[in-house]
C-alpha atoms as a PDB file:
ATOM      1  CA  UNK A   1      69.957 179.507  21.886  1.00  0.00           C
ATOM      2  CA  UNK A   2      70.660 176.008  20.997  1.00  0.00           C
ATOM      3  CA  UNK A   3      68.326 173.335  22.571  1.00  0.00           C
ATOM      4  CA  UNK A   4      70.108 170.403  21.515  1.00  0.00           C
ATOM      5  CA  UNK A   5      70.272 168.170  23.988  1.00  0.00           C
ATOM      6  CA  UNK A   6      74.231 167.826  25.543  1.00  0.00           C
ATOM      7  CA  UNK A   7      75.995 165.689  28.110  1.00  0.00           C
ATOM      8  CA  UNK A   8      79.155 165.075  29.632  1.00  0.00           C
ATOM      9  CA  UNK A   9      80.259 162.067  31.665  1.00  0.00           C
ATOM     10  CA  UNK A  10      83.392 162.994  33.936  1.00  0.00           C
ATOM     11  CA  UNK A  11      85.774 160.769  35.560  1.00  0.00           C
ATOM     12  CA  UNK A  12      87.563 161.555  38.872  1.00  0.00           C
ATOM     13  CA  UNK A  13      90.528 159.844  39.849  1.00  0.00           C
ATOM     14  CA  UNK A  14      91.847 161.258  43.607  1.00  0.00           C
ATOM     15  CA  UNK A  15      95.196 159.951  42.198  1.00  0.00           C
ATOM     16  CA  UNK A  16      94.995 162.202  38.532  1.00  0.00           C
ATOM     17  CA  UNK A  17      95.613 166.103  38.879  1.00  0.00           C
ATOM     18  CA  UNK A  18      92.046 166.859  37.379  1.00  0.00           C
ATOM     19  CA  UNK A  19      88.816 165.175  36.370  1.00  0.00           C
ATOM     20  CA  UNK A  20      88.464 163.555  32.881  1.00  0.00           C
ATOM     21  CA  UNK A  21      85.738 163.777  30.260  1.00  0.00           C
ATOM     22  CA  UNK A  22      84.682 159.493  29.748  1.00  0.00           C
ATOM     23  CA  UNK A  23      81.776 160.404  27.244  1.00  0.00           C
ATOM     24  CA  UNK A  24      80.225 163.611  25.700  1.00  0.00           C
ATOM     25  CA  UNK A  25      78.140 164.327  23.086  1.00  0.00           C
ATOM     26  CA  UNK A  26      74.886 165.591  21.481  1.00  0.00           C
ATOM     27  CA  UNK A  27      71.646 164.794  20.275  1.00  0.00           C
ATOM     28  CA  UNK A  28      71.070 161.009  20.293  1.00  0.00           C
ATOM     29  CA  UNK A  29      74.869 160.367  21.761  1.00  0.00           C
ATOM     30  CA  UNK A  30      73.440 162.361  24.754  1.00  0.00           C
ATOM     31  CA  UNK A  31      70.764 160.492  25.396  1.00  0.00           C
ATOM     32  CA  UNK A  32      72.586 157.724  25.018  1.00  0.00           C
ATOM     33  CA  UNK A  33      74.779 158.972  27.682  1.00  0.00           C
ATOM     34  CA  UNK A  34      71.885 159.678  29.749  1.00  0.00           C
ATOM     35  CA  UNK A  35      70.407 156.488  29.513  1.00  0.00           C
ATOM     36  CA  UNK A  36      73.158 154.626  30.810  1.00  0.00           C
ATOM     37  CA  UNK A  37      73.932 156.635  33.753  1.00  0.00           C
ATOM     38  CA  UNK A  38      70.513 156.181  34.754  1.00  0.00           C
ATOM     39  CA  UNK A  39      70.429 152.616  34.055  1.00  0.00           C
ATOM     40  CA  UNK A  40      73.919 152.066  36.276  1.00  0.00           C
ATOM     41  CA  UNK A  41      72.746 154.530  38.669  1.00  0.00           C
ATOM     42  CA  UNK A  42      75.410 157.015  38.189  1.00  0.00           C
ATOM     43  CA  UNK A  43      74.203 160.405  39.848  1.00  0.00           C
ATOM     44  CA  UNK A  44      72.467 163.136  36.575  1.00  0.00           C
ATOM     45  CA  UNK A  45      73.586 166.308  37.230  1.00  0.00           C
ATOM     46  CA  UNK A  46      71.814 169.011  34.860  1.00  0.00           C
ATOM     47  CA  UNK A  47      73.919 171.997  34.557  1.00  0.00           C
ATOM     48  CA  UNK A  48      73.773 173.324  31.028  1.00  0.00           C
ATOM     49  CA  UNK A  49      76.259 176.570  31.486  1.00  0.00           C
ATOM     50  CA  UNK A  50      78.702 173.543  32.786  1.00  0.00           C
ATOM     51  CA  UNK A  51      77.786 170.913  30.345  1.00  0.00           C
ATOM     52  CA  UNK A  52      78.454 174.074  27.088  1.00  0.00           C
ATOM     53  CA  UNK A  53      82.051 174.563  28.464  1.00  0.00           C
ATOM     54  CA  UNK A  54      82.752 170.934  28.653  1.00  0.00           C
ATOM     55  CA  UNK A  55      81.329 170.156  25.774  1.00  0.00           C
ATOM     56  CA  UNK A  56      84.012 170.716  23.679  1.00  0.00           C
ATOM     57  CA  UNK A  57      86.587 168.670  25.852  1.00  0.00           C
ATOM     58  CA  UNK A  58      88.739 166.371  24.183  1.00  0.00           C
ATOM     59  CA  UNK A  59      87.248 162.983  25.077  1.00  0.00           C
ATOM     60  CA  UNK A  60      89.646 161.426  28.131  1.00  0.00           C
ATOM     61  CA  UNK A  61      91.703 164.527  28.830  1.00  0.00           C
ATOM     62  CA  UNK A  62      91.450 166.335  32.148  1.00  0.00           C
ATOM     63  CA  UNK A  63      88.831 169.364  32.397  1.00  0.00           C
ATOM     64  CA  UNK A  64      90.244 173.386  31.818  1.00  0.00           C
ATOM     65  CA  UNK A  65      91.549 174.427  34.772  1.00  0.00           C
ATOM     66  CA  UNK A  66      89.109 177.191  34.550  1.00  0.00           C
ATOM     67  CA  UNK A  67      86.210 174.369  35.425  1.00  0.00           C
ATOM     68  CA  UNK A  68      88.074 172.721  38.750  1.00  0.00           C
ATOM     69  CA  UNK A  69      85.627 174.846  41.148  1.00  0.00           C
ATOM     70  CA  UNK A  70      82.628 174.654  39.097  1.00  0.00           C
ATOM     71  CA  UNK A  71      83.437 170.737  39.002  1.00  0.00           C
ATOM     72  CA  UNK A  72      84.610 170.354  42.418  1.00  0.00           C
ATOM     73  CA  UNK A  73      81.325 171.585  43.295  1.00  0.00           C
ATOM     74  CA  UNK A  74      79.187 169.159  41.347  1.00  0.00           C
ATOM     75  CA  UNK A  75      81.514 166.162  42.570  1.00  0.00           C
ATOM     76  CA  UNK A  76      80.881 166.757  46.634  1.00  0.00           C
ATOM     77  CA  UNK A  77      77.083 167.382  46.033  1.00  0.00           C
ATOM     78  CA  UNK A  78      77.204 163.980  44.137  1.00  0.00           C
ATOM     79  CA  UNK A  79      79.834 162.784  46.975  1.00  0.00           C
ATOM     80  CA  UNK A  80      77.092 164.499  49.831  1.00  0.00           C
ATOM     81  CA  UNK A  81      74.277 162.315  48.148  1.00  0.00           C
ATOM     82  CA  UNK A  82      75.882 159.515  47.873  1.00  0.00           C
ATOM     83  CA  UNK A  83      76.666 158.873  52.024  1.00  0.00           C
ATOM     84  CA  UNK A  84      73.049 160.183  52.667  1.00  0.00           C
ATOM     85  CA  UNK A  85      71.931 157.176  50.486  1.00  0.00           C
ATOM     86  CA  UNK A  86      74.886 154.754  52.136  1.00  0.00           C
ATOM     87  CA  UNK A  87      73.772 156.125  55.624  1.00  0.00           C
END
């Protein structure tokens, strides 16, 4: 099993037919990654079975259709969190 350490920033436009892959990478890049989402407060999502299919997205293309549900999932917990914290 591979522990490096893997992220994937995705972009969802209601307008675009799919989320898009903004950032991705491994090792330091990932933390990187990691470390400005937290520091702009962008929700963290840890899903590593996601995060080693979408890993090898092209950077700014739209995600597999094989990943919509898996994604649409992670976006309306994020979108759930997000009016608890506006309420």
């Amino acid at each position: 099993m591979d522990k490096t350490k893997k992220a994937v920033a995705l972009k969802y436009n209601p307008f675009e037919s799919a989320p898009k892959a903004v950032a991705l990478g491994k090792g330091e890049i990932a933390e990187k990654i990691l470390a400005i989402a937290a520091e702009k407060g962008i929700p963290i999502v840890i899903k590593p079975e996601v995060v080693d299919r979408l890993i090898d997205v092209d950077l700014n293309q739209e995600i597999p259709p094989e990943l919509y549900e898996v994604v649409a999932e992670i976006l309306a917990f994020i979108y759930k969190l997000d009016k608890r914290v506006q309420e």
